[in-house]
N, C-alpha and C. Protein backbone atom coordinates (compact mmCIF):
# COMPACT_ATOMS: atom_id res chain seq x y z
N UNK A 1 -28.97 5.15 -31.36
CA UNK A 1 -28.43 4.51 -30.18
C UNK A 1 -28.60 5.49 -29.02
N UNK A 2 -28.89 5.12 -27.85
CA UNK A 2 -29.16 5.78 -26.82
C UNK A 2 -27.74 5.62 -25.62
N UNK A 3 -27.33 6.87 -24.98
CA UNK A 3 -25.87 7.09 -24.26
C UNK A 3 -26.34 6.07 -22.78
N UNK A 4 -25.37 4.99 -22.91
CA UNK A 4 -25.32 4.52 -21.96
C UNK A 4 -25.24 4.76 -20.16
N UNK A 5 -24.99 6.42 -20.13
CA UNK A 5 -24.81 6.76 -18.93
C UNK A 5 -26.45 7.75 -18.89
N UNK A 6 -26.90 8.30 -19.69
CA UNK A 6 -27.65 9.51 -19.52
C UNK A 6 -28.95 9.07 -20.39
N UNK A 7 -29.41 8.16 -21.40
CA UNK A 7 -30.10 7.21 -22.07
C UNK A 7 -30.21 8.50 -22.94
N UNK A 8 -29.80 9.56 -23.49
CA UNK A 8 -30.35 10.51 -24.45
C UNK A 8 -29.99 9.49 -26.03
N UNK A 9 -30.08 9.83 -26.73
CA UNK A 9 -30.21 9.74 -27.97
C UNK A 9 -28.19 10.52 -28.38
N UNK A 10 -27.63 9.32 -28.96
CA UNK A 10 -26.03 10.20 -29.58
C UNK A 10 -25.67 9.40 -30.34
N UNK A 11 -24.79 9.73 -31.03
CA UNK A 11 -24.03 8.37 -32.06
C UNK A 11 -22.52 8.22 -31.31
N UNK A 12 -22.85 8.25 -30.18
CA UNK A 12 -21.39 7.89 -29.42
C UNK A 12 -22.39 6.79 -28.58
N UNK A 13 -21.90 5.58 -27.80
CA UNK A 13 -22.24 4.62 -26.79
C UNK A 13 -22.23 5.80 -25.70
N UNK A 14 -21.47 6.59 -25.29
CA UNK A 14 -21.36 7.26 -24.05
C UNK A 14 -21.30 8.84 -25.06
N UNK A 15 -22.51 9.43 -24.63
CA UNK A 15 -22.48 10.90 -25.11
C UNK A 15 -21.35 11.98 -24.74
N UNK A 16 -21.07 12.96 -25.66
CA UNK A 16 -20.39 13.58 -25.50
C UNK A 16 -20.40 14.70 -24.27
N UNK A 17 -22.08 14.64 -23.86
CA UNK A 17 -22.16 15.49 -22.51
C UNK A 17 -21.88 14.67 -21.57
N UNK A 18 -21.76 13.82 -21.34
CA UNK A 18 -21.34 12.74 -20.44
C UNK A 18 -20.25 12.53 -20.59
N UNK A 19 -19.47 12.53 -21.49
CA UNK A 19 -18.22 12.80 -21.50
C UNK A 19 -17.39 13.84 -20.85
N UNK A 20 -18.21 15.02 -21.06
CA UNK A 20 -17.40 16.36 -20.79
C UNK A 20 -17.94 16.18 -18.96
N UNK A 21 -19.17 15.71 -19.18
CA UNK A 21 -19.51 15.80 -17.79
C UNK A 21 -18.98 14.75 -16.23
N UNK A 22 -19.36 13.70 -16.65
CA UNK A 22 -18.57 12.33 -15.74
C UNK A 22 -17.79 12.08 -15.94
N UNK A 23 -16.76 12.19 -17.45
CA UNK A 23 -15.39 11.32 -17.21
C UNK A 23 -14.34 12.14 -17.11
N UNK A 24 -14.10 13.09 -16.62
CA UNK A 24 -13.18 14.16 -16.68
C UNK A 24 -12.39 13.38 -15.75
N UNK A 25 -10.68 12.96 -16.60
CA UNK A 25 -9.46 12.32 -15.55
C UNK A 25 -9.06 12.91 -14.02
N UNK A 26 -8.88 12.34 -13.15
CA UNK A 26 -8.68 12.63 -12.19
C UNK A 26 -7.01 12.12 -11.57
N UNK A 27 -5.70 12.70 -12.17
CA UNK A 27 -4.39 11.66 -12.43
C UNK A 27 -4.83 11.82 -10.69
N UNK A 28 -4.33 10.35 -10.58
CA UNK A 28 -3.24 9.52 -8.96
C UNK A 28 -2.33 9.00 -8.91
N UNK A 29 -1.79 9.19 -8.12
CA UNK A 29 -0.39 8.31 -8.06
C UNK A 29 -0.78 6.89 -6.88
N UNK A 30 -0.19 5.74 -6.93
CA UNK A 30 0.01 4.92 -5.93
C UNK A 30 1.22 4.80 -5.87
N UNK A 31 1.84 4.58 -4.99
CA UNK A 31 3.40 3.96 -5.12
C UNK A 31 3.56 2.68 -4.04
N UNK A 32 3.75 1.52 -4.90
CA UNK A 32 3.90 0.17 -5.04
C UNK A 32 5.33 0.14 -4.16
N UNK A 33 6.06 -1.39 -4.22
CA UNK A 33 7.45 -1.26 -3.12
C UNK A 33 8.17 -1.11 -4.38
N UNK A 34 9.16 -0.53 -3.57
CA UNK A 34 10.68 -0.84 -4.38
C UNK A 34 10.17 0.68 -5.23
N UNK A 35 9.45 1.80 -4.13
CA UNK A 35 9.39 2.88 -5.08
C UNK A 35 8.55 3.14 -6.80
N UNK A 36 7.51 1.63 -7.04
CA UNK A 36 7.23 1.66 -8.33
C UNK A 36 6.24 2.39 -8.55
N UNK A 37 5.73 3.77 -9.02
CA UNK A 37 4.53 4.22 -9.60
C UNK A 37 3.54 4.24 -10.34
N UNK A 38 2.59 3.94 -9.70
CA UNK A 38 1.25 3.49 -10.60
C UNK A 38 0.00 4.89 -10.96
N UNK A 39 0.09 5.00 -12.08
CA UNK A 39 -0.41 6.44 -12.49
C UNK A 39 -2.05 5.90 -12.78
N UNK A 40 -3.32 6.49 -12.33
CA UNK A 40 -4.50 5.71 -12.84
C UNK A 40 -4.52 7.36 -12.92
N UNK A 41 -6.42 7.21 -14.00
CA UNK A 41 -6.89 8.23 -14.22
C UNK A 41 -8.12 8.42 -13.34
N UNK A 42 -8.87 7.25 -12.89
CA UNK A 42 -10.51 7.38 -11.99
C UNK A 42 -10.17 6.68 -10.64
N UNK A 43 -11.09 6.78 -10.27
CA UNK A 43 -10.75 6.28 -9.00
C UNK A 43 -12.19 4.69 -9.48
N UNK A 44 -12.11 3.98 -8.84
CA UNK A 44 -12.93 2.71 -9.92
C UNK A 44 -14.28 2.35 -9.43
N UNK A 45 -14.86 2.79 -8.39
CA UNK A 45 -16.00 3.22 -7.66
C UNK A 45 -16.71 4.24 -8.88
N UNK A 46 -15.97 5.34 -9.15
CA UNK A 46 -16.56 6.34 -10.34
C UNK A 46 -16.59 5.44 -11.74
N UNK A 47 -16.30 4.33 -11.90
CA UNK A 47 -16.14 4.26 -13.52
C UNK A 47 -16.56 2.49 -13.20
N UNK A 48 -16.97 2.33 -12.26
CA UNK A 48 -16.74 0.27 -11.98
C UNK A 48 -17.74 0.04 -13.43
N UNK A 49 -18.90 0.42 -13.74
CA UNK A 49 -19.99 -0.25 -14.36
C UNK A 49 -19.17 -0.16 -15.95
N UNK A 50 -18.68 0.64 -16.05
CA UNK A 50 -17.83 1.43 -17.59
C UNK A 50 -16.30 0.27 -17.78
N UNK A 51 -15.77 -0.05 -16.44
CA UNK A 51 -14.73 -1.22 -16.88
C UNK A 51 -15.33 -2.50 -16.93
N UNK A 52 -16.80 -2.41 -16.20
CA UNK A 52 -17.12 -4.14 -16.27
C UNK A 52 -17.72 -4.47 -17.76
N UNK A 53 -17.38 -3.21 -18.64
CA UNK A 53 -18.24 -3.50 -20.10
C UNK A 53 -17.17 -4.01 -20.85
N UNK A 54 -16.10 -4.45 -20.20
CA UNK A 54 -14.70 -5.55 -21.05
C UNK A 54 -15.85 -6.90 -21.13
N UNK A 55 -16.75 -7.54 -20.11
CA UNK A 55 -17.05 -8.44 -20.30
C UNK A 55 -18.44 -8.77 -21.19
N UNK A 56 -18.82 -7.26 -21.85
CA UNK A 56 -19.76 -6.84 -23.10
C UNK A 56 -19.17 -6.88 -24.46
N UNK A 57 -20.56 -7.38 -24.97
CA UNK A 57 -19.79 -6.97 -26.58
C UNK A 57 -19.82 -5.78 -27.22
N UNK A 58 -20.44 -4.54 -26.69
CA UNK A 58 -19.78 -3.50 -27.02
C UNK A 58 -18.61 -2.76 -25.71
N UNK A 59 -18.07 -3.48 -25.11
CA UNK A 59 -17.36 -3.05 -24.11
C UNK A 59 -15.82 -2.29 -25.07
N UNK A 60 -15.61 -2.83 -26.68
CA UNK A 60 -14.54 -1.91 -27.05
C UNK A 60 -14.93 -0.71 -27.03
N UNK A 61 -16.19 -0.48 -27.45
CA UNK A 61 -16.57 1.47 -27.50
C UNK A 61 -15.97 1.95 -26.19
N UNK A 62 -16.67 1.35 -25.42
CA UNK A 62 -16.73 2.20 -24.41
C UNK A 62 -15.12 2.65 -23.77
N UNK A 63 -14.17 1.26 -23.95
CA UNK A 63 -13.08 1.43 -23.34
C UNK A 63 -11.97 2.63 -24.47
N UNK A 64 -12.55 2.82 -25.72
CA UNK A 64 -12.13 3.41 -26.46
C UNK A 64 -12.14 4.64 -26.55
N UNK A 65 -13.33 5.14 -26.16
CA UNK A 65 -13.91 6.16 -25.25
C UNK A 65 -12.53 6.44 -24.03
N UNK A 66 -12.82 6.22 -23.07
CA UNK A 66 -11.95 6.13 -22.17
C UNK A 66 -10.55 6.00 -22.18
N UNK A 67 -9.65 5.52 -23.29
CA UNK A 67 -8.99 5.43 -23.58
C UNK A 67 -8.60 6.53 -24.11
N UNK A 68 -8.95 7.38 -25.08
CA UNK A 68 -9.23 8.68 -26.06
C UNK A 68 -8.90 9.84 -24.89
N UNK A 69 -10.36 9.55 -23.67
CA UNK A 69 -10.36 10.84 -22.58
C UNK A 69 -9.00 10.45 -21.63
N UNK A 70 -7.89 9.87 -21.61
CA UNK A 70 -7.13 9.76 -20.45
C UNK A 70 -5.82 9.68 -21.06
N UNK A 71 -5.62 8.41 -21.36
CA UNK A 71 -4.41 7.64 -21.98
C UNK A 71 -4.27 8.74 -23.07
N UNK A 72 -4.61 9.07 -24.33
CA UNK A 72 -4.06 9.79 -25.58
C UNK A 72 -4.24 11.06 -24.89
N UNK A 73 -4.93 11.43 -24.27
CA UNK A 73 -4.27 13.16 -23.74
C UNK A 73 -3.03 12.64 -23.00
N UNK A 74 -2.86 11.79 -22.07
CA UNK A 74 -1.52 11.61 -21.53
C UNK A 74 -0.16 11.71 -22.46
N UNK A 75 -0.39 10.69 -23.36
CA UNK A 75 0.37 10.71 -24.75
C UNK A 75 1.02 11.74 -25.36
N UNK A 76 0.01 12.87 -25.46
CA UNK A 76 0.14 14.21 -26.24
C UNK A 76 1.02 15.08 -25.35
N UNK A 77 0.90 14.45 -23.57
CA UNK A 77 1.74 15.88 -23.00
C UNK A 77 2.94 15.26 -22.70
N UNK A 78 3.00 13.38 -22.56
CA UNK A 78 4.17 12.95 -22.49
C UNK A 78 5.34 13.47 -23.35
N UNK A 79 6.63 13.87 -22.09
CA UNK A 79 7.84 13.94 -23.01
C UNK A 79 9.13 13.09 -22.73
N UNK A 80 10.12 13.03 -23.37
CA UNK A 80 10.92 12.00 -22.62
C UNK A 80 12.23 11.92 -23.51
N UNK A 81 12.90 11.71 -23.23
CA UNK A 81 15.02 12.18 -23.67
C UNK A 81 15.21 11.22 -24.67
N UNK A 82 13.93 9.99 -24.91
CA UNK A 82 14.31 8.90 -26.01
C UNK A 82 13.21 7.96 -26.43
N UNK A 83 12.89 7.19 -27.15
CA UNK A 83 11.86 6.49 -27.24
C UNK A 83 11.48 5.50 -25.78
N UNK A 84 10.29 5.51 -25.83
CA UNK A 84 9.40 4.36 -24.80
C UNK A 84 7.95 3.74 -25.90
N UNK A 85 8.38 2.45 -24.49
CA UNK A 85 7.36 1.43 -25.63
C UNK A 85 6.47 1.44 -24.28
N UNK A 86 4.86 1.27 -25.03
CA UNK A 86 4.15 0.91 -24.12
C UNK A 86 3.27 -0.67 -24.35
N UNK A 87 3.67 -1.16 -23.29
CA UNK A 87 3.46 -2.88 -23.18
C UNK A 87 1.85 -3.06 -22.22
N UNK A 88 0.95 -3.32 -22.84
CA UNK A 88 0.24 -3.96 -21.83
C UNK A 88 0.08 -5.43 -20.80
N UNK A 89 0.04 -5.53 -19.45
CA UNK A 89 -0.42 -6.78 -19.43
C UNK A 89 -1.39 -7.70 -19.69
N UNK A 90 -0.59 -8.36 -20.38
CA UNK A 90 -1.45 -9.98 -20.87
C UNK A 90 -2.23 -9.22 -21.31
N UNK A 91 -2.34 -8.85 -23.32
CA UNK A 91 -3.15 -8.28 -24.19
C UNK A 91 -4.02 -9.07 -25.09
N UNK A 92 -3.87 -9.78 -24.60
CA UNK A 92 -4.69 -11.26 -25.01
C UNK A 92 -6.23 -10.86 -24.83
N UNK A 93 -6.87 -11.39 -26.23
CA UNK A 93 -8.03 -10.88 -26.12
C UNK A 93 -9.21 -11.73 -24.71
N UNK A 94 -9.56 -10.47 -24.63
CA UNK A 94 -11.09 -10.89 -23.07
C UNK A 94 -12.38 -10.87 -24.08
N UNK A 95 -13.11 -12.12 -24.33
CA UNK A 95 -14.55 -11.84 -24.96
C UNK A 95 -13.97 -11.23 -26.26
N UNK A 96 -14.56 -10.15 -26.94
CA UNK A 96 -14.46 -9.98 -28.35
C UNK A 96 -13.33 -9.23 -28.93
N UNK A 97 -12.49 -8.53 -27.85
CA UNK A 97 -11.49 -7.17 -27.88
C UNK A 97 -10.81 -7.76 -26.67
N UNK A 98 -9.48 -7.20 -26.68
CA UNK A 98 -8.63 -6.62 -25.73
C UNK A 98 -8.34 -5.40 -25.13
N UNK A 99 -9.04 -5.26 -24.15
CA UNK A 99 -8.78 -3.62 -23.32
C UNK A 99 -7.56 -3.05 -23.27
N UNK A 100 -6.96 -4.46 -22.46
CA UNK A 100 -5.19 -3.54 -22.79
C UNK A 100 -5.01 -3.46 -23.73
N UNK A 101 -4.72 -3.88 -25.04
CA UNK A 101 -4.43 -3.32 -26.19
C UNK A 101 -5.08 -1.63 -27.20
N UNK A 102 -6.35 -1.82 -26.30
CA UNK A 102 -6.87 -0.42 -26.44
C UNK A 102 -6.19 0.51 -26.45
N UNK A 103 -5.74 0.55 -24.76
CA UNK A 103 -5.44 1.49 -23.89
C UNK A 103 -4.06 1.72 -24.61
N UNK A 104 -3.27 0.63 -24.59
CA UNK A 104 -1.78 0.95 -25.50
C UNK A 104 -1.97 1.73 -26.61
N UNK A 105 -2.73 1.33 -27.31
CA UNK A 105 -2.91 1.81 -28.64
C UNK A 105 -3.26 3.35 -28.42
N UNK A 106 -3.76 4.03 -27.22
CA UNK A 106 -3.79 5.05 -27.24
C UNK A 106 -3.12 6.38 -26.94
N UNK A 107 -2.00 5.33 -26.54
CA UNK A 107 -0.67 5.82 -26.17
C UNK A 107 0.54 6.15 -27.02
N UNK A 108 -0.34 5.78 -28.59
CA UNK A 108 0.57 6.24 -29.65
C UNK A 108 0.84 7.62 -29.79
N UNK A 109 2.42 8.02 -29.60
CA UNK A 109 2.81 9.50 -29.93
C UNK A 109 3.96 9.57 -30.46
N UNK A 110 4.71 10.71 -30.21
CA UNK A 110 5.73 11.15 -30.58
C UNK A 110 7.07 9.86 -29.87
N UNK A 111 6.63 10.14 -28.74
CA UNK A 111 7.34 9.70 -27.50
C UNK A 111 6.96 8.04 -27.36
N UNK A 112 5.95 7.43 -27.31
CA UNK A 112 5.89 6.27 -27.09
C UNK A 112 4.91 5.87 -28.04
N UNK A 113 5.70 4.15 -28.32
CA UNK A 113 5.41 2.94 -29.48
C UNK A 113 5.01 2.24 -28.46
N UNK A 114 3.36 2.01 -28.78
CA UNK A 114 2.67 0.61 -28.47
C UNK A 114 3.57 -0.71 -29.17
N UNK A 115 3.56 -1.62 -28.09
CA UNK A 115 3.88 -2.81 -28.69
C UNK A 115 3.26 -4.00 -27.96
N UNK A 116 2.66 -4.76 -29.16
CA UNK A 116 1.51 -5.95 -28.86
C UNK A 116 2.00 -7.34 -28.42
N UNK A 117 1.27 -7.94 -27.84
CA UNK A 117 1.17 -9.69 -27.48
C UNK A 117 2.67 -10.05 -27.17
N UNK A 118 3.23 -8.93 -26.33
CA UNK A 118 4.42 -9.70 -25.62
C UNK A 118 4.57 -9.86 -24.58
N UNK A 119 3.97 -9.23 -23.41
CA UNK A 119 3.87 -10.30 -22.50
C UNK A 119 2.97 -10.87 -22.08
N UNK A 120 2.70 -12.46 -21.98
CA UNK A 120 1.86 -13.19 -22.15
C UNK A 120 1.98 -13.90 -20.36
N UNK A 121 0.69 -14.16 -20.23
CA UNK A 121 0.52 -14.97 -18.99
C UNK A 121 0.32 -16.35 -19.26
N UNK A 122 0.69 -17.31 -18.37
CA UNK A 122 0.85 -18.41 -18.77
C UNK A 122 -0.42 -19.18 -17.74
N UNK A 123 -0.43 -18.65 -16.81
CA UNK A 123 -1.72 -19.18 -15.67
C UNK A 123 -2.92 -18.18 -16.33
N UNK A 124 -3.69 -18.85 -16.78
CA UNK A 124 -5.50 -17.74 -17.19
C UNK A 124 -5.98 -17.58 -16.10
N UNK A 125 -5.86 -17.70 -14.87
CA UNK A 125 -6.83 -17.75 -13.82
C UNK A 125 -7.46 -16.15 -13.68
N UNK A 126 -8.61 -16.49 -13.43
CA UNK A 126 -9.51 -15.40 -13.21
C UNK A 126 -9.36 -14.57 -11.91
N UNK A 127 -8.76 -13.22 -11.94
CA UNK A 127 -9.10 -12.66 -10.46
C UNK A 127 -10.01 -12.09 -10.20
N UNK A 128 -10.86 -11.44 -10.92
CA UNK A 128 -12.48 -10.65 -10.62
C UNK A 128 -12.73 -11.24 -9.64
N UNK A 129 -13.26 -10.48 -8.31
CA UNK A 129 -13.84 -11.64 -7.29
C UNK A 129 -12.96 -11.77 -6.09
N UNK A 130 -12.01 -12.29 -6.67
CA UNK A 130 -11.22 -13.32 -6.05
C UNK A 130 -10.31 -12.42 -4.51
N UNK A 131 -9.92 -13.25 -4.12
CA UNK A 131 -9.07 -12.38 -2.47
C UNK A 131 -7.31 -12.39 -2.58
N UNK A 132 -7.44 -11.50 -2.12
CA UNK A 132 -5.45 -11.13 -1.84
C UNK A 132 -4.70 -12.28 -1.91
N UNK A 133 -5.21 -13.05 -1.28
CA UNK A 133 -4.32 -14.55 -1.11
C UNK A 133 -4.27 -15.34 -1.62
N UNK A 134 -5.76 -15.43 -2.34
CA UNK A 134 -6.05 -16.54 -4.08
C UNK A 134 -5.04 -15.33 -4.93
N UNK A 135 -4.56 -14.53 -4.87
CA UNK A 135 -4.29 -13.88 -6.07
C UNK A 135 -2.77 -13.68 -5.60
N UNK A 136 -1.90 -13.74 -4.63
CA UNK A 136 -0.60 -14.13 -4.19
C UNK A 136 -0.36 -15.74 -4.76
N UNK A 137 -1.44 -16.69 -4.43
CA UNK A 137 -0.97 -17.85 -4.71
C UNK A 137 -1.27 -18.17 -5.79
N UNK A 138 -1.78 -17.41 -7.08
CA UNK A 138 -1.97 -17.93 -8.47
C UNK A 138 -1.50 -16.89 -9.03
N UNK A 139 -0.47 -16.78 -9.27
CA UNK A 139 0.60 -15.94 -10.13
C UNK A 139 -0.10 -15.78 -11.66
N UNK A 140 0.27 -15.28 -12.08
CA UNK A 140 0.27 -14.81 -13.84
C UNK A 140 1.02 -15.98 -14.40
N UNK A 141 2.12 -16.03 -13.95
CA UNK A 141 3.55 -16.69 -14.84
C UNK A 141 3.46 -16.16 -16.04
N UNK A 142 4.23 -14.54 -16.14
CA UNK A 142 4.23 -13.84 -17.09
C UNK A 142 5.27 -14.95 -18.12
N UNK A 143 5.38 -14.34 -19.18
CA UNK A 143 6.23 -14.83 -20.40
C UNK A 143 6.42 -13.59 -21.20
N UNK A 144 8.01 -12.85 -21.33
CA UNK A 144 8.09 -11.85 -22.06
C UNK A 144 8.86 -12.67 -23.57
N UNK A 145 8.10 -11.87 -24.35
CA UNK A 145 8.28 -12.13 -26.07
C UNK A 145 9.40 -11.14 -26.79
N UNK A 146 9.45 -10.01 -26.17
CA UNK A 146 9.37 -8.68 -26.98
C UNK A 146 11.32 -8.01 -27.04
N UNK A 147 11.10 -7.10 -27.53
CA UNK A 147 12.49 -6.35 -27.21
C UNK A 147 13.46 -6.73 -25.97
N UNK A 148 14.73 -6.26 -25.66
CA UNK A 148 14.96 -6.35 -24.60
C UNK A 148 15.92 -4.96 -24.24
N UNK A 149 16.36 -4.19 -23.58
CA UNK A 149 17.23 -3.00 -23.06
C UNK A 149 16.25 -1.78 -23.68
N UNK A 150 15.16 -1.93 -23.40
CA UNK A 150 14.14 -0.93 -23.46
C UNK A 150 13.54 -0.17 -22.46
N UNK A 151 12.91 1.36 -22.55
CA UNK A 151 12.28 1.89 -21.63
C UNK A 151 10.88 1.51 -21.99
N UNK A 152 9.77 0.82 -20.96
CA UNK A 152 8.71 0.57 -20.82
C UNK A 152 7.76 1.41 -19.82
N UNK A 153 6.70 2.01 -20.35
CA UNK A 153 5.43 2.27 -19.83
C UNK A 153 4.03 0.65 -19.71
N UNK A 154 4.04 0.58 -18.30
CA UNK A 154 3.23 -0.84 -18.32
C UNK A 154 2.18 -0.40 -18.14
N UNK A 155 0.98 -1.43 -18.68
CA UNK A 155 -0.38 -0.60 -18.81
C UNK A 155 -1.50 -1.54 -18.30
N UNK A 156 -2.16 -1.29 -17.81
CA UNK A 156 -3.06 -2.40 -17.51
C UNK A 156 -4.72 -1.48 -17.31
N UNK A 157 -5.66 -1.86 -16.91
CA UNK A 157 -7.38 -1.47 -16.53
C UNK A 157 -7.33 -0.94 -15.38
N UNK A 158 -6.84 -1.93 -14.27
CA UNK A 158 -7.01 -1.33 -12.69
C UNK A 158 -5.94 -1.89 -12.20
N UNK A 159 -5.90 -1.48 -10.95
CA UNK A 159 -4.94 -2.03 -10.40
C UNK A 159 -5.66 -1.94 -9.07
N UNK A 160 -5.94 -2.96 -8.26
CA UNK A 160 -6.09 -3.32 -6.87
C UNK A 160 -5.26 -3.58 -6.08
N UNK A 161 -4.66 -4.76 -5.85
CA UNK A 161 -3.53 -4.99 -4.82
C UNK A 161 -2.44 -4.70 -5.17
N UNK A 162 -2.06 -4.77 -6.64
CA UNK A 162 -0.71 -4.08 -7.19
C UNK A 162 0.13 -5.31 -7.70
N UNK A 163 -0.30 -6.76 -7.28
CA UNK A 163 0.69 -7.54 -7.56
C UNK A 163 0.50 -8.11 -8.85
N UNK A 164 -0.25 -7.87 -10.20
CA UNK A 164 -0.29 -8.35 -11.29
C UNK A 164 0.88 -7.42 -11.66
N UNK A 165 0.81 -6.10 -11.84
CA UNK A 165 1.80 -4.94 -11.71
C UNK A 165 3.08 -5.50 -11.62
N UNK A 166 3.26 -5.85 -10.17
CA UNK A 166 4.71 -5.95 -9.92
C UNK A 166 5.22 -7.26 -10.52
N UNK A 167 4.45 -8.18 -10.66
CA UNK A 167 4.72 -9.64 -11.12
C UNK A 167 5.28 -9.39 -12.52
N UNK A 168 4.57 -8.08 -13.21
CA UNK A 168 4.94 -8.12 -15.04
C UNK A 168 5.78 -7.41 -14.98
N UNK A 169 6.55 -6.30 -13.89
CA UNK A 169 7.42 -5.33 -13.94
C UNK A 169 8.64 -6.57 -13.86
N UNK A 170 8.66 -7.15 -12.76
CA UNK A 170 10.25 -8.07 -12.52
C UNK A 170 10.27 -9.11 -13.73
N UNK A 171 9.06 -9.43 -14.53
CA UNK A 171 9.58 -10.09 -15.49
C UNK A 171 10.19 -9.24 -16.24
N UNK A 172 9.58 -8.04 -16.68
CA UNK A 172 10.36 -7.21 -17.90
C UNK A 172 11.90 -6.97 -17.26
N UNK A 173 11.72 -6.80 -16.07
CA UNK A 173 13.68 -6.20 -15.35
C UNK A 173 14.23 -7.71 -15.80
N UNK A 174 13.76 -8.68 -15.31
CA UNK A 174 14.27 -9.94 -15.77
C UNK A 174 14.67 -10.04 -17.34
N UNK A 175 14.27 -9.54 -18.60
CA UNK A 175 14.35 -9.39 -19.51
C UNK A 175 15.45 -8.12 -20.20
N UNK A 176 16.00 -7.41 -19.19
CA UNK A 176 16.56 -6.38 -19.34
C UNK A 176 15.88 -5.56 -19.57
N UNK A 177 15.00 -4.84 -19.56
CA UNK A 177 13.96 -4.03 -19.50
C UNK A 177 13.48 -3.13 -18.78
N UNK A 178 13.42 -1.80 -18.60
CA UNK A 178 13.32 -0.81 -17.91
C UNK A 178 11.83 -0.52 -17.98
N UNK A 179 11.19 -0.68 -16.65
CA UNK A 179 9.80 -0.56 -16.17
C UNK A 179 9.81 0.99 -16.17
N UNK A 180 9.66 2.35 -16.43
CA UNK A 180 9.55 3.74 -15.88
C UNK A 180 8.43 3.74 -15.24
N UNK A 181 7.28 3.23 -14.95
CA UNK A 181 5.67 3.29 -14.45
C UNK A 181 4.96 2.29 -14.71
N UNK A 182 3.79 2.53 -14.05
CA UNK A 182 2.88 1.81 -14.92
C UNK A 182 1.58 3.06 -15.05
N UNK A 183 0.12 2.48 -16.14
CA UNK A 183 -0.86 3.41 -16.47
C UNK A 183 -1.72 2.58 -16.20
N UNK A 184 -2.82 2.86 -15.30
CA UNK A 184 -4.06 2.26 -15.33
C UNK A 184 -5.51 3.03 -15.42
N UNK A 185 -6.62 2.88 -16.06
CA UNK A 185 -7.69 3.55 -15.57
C UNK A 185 -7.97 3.75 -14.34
N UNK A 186 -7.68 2.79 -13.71
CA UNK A 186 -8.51 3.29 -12.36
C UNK A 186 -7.56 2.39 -11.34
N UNK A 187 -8.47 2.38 -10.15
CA UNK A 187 -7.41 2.38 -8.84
C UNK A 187 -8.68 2.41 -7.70
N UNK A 188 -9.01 1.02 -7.71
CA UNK A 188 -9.30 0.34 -6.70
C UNK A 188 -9.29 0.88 -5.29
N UNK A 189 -8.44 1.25 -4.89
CA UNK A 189 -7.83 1.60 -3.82
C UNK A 189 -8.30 3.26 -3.59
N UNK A 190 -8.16 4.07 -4.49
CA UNK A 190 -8.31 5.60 -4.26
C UNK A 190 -9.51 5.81 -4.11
């Protein structure tokens, strides 16, 4: 198999010199209203062609990859006074895999329990593309499944305008549920 970024010859989709070399995390902060923090690792200009491989059928490597270089080192230095769960939005599989569920899954540690297919969107509408105002007026209509009087890490791919974010945070507060952040690869915006 040949490395998707550098065409050499590796038994990784994305070589390990390309690894060490282009994907080195870059943490950001955004801060959303009401004070909410959105932690990405790339900025999404550096990584756009690498998240649009959710809509590939080998797009799990790659996000697994990525997942491995950001999210599970995060994991390893995360500390925290009690357990946290990490929830992705709407983990519902895209094409053959689920990205968010990746990314959760890589967030398994000491400190925080992935937990799957609980909150669910009830509108599928597609935002790729789409503008600020198609995406104000077609909500998610989250649906939480899961625990309730929990600390949550929310996780999602990117985050652009911020309002898929905030839409799944007030459902979880709605649920009794403590939002501490959210984690995204990347960030639109930076």
């Amino acid at each position: 198999m040949r490395c998707i970024l550098c065409q050499n010859l590796s038994v990784y989709i994305i070589c390990k010199a390309c690894q060490n070399c282009f994907l080195k995390p870059n943490f950001k902060t955004r801060i959303l209203e009401d004070d909410f923090k959105v932690h990405s690792f790339y900025e999404y200009k550096e990584i756009k062609e690498l998240i649009n491989t959710k809509y590939e059928f080998y797009g799990d490597r790659v996000f697994k990859i990525l997942a491995n270089l950001s999210f599970k080192k995060f994991a390893n230095e995360f500390t925290y006074n009690s357990q946290v769960y990490a929830i992705s939005v709407d983990d519902v599989n895209s094409h053959q895999f689920s990205q968010g569920s990746i990314l959760v899954k890589a967030l398994k540690s000491n400190n925080i329990k992935p937990i799957y297919n609980t909150l669910k969107a009830q509108n599928k509408v597609k935002y790729a593309g789409k503008s600020l105002e198609f995406r104000r007026k077609n909500k998610r209509n989250y649906k939480y499944f899961g625990k309730k009087n929990i600390q949550i890490i929310l996780v999602d791919d990117i985050i652009t305008s911020g309002n898929t974010l905030l839409e799944a945070k007030q459902i979880l507060q709605n649920n009794k549920c403590e939002v501490l952040f959210a984690l995204t690869l990347s960030d639109a915006k930076i």
